[in-house]
N, C-alpha and C. Protein backbone atom coordinates (compact mmCIF):
# COMPACT_ATOMS: atom_id res chain seq x y z
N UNK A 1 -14.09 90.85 77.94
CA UNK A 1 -14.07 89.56 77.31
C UNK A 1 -15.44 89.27 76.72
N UNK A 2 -15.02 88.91 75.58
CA UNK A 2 -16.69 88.50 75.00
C UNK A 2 -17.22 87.09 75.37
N UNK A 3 -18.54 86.92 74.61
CA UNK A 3 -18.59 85.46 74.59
C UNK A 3 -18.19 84.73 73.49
N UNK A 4 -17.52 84.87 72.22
CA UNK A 4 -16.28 84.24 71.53
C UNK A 4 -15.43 83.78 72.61
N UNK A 5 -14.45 84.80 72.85
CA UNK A 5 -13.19 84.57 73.20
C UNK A 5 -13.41 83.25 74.44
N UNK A 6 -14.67 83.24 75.27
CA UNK A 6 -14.29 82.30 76.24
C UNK A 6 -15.03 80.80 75.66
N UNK A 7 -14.17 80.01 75.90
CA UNK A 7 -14.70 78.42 75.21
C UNK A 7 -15.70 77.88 76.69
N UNK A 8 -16.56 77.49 76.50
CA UNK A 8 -17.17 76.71 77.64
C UNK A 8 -17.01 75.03 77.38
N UNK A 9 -16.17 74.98 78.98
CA UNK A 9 -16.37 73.43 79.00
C UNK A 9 -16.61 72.55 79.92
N UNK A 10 -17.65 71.82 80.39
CA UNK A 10 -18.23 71.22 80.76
C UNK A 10 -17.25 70.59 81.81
N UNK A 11 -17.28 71.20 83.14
CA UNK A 11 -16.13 70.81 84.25
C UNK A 11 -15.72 69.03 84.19
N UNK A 12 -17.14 68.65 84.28
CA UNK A 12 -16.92 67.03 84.75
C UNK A 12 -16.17 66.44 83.52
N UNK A 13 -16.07 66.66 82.15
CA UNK A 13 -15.68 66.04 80.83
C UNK A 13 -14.37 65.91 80.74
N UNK A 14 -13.39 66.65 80.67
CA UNK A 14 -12.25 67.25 80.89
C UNK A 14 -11.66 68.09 81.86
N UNK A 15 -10.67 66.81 82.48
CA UNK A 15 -9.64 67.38 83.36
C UNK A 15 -8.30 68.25 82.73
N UNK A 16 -8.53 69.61 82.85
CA UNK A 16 -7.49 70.25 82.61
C UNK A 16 -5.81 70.13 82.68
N UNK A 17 -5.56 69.15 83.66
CA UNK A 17 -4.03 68.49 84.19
C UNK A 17 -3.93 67.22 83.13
N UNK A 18 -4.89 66.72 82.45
CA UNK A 18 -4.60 65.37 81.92
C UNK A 18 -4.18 66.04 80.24
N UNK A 19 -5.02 67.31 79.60
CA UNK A 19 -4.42 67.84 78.81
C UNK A 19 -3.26 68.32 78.54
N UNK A 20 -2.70 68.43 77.01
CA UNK A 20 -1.23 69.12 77.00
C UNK A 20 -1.93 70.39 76.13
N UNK A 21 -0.82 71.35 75.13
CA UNK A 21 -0.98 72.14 74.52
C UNK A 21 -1.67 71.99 73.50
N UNK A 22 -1.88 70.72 72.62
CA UNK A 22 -1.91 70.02 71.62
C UNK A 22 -3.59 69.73 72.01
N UNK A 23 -3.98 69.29 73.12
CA UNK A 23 -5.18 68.57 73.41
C UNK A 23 -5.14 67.82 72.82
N UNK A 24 -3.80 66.90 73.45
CA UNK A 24 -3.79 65.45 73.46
C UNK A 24 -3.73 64.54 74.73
N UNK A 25 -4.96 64.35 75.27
CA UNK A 25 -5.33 63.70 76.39
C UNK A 25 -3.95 62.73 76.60
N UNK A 26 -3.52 62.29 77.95
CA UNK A 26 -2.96 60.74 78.79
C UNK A 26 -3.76 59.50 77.68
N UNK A 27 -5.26 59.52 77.99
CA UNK A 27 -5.19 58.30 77.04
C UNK A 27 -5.09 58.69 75.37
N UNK A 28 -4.57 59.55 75.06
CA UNK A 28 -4.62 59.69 73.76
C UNK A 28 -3.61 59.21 73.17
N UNK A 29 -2.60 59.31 74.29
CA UNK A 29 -1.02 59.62 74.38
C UNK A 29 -1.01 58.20 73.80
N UNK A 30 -0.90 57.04 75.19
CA UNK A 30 -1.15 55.96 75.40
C UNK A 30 -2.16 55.22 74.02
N UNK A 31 -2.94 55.65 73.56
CA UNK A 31 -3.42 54.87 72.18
C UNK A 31 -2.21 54.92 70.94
N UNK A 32 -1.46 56.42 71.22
CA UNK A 32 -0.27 56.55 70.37
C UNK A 32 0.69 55.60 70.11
N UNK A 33 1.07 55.67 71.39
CA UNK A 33 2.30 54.54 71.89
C UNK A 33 1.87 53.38 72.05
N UNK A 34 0.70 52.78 72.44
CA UNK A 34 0.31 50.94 71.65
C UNK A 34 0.12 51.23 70.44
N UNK A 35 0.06 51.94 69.52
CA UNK A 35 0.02 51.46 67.71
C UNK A 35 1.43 51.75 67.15
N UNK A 36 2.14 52.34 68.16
CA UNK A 36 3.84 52.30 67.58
C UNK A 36 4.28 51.09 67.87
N UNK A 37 4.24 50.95 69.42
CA UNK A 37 4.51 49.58 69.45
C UNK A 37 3.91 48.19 69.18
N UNK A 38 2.75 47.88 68.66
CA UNK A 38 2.40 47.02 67.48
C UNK A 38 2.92 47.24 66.05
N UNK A 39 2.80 48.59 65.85
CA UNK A 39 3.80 48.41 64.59
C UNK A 39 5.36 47.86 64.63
N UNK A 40 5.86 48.18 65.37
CA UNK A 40 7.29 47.65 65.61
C UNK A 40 7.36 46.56 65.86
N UNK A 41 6.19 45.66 66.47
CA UNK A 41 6.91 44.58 66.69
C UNK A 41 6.11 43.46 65.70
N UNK A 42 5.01 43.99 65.17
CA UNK A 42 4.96 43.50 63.58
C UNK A 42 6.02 43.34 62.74
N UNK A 43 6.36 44.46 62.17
CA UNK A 43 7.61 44.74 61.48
C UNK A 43 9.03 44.19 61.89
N UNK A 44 9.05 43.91 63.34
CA UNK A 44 10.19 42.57 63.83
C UNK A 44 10.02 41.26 63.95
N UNK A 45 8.58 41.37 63.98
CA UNK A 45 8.02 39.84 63.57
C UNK A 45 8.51 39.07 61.99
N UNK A 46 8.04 40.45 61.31
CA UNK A 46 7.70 39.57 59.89
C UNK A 46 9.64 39.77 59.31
N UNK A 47 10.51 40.55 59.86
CA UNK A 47 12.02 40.83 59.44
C UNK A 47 12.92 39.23 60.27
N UNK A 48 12.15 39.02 61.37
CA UNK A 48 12.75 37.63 61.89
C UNK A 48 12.28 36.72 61.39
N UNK A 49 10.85 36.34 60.64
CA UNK A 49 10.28 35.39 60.44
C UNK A 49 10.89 35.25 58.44
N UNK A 50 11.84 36.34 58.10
CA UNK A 50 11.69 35.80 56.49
C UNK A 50 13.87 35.35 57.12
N UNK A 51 14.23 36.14 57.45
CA UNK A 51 15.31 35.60 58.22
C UNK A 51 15.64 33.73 58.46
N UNK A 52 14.62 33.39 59.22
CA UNK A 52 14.33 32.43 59.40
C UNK A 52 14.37 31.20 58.30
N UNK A 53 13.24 31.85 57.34
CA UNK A 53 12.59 31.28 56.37
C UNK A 53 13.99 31.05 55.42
N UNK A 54 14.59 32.21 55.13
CA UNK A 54 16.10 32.09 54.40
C UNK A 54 17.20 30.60 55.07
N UNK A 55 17.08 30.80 56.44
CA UNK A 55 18.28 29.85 56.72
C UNK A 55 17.82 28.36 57.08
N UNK A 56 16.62 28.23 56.89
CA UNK A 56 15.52 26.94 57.14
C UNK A 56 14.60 26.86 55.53
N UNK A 57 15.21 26.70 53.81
CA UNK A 57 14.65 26.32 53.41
C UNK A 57 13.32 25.41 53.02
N UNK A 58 13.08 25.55 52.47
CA UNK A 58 11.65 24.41 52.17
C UNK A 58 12.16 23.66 50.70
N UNK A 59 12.92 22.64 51.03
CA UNK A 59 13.23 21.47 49.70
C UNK A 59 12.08 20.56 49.30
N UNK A 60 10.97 20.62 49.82
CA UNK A 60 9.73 19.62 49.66
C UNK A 60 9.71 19.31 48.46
N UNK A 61 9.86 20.55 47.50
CA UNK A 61 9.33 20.51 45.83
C UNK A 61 10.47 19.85 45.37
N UNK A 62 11.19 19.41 45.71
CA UNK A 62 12.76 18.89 44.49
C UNK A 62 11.93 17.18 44.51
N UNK A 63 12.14 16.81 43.27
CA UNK A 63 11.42 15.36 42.70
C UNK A 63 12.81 14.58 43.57
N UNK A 64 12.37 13.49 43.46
CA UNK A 64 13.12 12.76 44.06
C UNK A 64 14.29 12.00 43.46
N UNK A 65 15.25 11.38 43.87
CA UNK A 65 16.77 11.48 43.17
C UNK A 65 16.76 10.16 42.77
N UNK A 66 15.47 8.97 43.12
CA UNK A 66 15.46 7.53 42.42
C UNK A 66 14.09 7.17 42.29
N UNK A 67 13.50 6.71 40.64
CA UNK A 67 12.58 6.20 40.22
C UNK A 67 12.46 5.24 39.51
N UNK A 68 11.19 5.09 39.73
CA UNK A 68 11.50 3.27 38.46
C UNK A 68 10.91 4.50 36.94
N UNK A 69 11.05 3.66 36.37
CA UNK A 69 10.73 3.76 34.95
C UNK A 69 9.95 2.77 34.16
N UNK A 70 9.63 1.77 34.69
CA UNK A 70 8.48 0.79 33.96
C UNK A 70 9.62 -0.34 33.68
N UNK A 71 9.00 -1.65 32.70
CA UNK A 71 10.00 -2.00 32.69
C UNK A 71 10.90 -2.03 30.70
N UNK A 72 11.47 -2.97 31.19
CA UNK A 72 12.53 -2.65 29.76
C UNK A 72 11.70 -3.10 28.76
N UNK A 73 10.69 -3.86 28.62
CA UNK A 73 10.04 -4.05 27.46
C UNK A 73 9.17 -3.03 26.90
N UNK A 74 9.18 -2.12 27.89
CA UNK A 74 8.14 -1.30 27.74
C UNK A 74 8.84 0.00 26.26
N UNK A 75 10.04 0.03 26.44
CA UNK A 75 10.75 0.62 25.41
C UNK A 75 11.14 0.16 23.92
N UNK A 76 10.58 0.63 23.19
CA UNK A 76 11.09 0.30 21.51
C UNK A 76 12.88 0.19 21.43
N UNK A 77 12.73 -0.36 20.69
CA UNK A 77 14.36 0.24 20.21
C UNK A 77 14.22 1.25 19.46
N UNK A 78 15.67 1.71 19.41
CA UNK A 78 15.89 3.07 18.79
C UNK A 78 15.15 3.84 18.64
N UNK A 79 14.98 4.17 20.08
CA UNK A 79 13.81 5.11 20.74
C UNK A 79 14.08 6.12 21.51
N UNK A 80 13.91 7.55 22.02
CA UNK A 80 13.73 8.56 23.11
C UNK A 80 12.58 8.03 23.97
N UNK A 81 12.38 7.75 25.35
CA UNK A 81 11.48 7.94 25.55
C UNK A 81 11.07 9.26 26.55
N UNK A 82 10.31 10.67 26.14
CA UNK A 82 10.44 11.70 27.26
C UNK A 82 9.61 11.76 28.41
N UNK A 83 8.78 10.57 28.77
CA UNK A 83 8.07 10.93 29.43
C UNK A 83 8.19 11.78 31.26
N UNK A 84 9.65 11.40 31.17
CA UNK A 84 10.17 11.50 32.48
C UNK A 84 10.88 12.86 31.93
N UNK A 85 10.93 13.61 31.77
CA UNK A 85 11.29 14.54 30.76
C UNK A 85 11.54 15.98 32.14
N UNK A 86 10.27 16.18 32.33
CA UNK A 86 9.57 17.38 33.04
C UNK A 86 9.55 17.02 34.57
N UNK A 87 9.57 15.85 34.94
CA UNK A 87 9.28 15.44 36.25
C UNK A 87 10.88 15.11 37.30
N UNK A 88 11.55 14.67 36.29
CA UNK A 88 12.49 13.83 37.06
C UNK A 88 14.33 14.36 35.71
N UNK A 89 13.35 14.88 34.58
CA UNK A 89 14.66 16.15 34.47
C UNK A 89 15.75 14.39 33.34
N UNK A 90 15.05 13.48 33.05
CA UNK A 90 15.46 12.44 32.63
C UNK A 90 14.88 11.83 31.34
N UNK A 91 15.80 11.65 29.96
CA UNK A 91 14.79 11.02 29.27
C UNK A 91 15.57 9.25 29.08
N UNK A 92 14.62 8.62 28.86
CA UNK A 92 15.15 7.06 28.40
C UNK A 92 15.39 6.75 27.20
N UNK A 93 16.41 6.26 26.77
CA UNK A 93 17.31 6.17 25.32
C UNK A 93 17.08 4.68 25.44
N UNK A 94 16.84 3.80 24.27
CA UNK A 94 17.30 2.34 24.03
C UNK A 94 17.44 2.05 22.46
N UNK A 95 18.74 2.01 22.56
CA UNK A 95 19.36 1.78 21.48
C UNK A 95 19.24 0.01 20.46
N UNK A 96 20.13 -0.49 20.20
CA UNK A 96 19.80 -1.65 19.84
C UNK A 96 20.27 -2.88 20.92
N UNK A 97 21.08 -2.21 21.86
CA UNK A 97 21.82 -3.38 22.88
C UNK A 97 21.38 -3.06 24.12
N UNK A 98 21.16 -1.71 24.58
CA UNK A 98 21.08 -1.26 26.27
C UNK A 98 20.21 -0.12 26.49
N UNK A 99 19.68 0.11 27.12
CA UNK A 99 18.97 1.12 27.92
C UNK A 99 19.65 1.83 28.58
N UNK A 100 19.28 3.28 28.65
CA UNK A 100 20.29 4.11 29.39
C UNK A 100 19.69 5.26 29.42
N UNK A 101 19.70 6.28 31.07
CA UNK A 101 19.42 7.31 31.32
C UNK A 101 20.03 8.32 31.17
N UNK A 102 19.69 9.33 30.25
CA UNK A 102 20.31 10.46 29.67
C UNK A 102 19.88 11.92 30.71
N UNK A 103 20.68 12.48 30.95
CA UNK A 103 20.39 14.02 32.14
C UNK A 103 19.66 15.31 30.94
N UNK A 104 18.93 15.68 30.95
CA UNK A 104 18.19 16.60 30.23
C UNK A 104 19.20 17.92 30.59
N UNK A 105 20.21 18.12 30.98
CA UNK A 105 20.82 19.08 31.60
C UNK A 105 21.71 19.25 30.15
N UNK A 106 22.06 20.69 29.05
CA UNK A 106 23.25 21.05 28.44
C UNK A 106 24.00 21.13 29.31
N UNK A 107 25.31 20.82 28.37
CA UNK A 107 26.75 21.10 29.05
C UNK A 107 27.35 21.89 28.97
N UNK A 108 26.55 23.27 27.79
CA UNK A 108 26.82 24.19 27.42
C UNK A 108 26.69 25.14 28.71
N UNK A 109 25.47 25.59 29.15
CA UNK A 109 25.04 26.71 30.31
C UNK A 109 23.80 26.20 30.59
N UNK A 110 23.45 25.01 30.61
CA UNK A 110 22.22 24.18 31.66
C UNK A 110 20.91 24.07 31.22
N UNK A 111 20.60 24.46 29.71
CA UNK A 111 19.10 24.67 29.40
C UNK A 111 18.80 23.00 29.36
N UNK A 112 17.93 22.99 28.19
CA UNK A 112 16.79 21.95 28.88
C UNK A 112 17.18 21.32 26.96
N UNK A 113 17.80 20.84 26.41
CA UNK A 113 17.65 20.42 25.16
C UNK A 113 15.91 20.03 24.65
N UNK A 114 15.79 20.05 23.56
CA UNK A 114 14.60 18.82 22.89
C UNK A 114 14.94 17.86 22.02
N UNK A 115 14.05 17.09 22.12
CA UNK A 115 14.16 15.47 21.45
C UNK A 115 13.11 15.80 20.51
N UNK A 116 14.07 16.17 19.21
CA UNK A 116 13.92 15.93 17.73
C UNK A 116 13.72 14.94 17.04
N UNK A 117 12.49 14.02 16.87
CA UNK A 117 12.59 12.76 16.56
C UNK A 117 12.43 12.73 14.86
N UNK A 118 12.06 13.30 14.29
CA UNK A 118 12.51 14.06 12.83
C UNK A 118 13.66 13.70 12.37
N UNK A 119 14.57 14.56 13.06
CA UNK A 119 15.69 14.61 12.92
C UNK A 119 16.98 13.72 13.23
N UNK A 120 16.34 12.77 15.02
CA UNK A 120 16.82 11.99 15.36
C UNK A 120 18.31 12.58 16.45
N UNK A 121 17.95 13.17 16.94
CA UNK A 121 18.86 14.54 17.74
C UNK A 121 18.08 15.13 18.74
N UNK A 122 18.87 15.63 19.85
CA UNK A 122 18.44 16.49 20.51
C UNK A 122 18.98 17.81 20.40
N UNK A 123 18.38 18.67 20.50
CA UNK A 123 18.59 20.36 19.56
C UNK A 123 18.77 20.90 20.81
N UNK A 124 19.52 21.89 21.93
CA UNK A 124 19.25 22.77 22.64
C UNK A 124 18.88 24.28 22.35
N UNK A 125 17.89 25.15 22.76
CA UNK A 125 17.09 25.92 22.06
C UNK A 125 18.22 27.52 22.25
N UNK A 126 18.77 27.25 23.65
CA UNK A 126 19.20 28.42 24.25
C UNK A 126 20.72 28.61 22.87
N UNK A 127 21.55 27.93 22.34
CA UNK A 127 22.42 28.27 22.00
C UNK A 127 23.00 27.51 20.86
N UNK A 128 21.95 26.37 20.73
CA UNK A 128 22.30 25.64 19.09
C UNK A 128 22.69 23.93 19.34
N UNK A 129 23.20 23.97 20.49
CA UNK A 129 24.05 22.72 20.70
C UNK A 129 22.98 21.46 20.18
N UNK A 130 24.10 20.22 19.13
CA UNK A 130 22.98 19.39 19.25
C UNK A 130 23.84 18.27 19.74
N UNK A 131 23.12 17.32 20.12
CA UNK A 131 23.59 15.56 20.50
C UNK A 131 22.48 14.60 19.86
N UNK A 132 23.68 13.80 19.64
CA UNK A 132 22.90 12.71 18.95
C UNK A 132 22.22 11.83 19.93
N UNK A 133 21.10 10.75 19.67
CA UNK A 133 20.74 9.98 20.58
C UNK A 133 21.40 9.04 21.60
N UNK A 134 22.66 9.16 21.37
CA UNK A 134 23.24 8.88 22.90
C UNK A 134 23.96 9.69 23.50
N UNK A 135 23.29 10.66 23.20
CA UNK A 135 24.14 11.72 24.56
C UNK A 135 25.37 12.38 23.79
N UNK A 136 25.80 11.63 22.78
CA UNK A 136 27.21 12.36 22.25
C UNK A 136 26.95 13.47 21.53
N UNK A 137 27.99 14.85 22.12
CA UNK A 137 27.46 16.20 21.02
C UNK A 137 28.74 16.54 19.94
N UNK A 138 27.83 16.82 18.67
CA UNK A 138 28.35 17.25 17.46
C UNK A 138 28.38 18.48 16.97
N UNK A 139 27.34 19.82 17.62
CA UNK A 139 27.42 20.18 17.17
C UNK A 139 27.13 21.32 17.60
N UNK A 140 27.61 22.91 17.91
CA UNK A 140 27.11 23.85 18.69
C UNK A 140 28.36 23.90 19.81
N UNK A 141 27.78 25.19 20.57
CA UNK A 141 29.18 24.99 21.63
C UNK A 141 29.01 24.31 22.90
N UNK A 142 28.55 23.36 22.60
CA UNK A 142 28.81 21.85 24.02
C UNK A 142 30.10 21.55 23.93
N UNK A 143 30.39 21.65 25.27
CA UNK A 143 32.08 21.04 25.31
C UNK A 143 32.29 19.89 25.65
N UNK A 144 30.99 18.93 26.24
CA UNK A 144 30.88 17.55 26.06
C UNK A 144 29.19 17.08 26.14
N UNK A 145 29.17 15.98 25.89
CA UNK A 145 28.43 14.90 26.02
C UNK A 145 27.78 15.01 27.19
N UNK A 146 26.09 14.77 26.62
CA UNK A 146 25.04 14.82 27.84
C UNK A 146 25.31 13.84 28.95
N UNK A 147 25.28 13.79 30.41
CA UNK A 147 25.57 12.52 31.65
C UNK A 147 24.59 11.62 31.25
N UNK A 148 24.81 10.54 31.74
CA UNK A 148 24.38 9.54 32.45
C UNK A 148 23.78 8.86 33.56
N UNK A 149 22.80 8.69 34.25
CA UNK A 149 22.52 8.41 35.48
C UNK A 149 22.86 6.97 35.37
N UNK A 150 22.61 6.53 36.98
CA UNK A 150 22.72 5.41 37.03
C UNK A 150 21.79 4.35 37.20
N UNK A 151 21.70 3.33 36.05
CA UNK A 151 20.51 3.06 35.78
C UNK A 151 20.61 1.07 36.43
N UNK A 152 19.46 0.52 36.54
CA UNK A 152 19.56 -0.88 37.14
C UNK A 152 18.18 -1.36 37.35
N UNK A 153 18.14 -3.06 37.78
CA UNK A 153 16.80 -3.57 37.63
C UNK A 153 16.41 -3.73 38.99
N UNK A 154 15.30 -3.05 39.41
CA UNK A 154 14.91 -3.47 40.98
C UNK A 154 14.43 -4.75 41.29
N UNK A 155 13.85 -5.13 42.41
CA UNK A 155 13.55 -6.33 42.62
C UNK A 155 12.21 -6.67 41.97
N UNK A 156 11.05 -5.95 41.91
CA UNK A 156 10.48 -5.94 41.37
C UNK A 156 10.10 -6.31 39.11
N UNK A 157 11.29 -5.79 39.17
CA UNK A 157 11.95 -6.24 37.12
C UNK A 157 11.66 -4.55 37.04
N UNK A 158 11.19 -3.66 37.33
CA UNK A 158 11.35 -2.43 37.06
C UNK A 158 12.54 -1.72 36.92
N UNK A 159 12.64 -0.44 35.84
CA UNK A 159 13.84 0.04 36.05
C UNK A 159 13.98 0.81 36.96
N UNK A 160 15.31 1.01 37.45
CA UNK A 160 15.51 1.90 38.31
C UNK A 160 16.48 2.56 38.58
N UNK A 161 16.49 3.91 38.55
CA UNK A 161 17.28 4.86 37.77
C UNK A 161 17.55 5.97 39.38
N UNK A 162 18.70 6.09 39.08
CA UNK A 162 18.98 6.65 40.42
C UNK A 162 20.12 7.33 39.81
N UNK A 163 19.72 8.90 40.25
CA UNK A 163 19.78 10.97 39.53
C UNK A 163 21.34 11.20 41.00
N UNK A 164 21.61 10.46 41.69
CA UNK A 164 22.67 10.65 42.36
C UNK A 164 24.18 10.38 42.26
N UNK A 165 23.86 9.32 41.14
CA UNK A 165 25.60 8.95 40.21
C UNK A 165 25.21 9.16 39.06
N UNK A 166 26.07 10.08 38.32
CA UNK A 166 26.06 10.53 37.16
C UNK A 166 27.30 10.21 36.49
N UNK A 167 26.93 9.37 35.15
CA UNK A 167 28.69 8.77 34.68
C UNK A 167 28.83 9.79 33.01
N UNK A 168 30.08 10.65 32.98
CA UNK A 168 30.52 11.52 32.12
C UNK A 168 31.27 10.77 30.92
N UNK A 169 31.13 10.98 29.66
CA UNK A 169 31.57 10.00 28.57
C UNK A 169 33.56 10.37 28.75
N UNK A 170 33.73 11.76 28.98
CA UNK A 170 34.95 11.86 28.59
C UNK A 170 35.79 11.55 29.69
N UNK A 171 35.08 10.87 30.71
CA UNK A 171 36.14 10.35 31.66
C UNK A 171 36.17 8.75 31.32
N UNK A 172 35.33 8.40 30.45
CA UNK A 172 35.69 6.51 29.84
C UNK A 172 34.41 6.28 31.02
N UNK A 173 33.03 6.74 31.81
CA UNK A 173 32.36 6.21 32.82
C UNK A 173 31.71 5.42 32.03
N UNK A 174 31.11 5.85 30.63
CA UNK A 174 29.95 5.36 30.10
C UNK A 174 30.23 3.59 29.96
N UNK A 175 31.71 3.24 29.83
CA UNK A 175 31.64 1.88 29.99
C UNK A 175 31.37 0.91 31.27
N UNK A 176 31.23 1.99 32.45
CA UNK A 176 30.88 1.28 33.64
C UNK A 176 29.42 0.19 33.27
N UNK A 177 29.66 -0.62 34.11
CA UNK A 177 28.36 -1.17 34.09
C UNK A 177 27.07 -0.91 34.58
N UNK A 178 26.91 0.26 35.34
CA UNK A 178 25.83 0.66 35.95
C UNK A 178 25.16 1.97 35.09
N UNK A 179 25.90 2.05 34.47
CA UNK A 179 25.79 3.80 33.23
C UNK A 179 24.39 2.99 32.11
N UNK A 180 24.52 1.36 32.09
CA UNK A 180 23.58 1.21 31.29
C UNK A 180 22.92 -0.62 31.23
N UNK A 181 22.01 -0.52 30.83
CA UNK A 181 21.25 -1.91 30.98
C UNK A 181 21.30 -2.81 29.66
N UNK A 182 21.94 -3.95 29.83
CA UNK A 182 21.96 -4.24 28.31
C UNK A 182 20.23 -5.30 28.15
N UNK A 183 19.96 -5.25 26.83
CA UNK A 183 18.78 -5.48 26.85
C UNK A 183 18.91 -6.47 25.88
């Protein structure tokens, strides 16, 4: 036997019984098996925690379903007003007799129309549809008339427009009395 062939090792360093074939020490083993099992139960952490997250939404961001709007003088006649447009998904129409909240929603497939004041129309971009300033459509493939919210005076003299009753022209709602404010 030469001195290659024999490895010298330092008796006290390594216990020969704690080695395998591999010279992979007991605690080597054991460092193995805690980073499997932190990985696993990471990976069951974060698979229960989106689980969770799915059947416990977060609605915080949805605007809220009743706002004032200022009050009625604050509107011209024969006017759009969009300011509520982007926020609350609503624009304010006042015609020559009433005030009334129009749903920014087509009836076509849901885009977002614009208020053409040019033209005096609202144009939807996705597919042509137009309506005239009260909601009624002429033209494009809308199969009806933009909604209505339900609109009224708070105690305050503010308007107040509440996105939870919505009145449809072709069911005869728009003559309800709450579909609009006469001015």
């Amino acid at each position: 036997m030469t001195n290659e062939d024999k490895k010298i090792i330092p008796a006290a360093s390594v216990n020969p019984e704690e080695m395998d074939k591999n010279g992979l020490g007991r605690r080597g083993f054991f460092r193995w098996i805690t980073v499997g099992w932190i990985a696993f139960s990471a990976a069951t952490g974060g698979f229960f925690t989106l689980i969770i997250r799915f059947l416990f939404p977060n609605v915080l961001f949805e605007p809220p379903q009743t706002f004032k709007a200022g009050f009625p003088n604050d509107y011209a006649s024969n006017t759009v007003d969009t300011r509520y447009k982007k926020k609350f998904n609503v624009w304010m129409v006042r015609d020559e007799g009433s005030i009334f909240a129009l749903s920014t929603v087509c009836t076509h497939l849901g885009c977002t129309p614009n208020w053409l004041g040019t033209e005096n129309k609202f144009k939807c971009p996705c597919h042509g549809s137009g309506f005239r300033m009260t909601g009624i459509n002429f033209e494009g493939p809308a199969p009806r008339p933009l909604e209505r919210f339900k609109i009224s005076i708070a105690t305050d003299g503010k308007i107040l427009v509440d996105k939870t009753k919505s009145f449809k022209w072709e069911k005869g709602e728009w003559e309800q009395s709450e579909s609009f404010l006469k001015v």
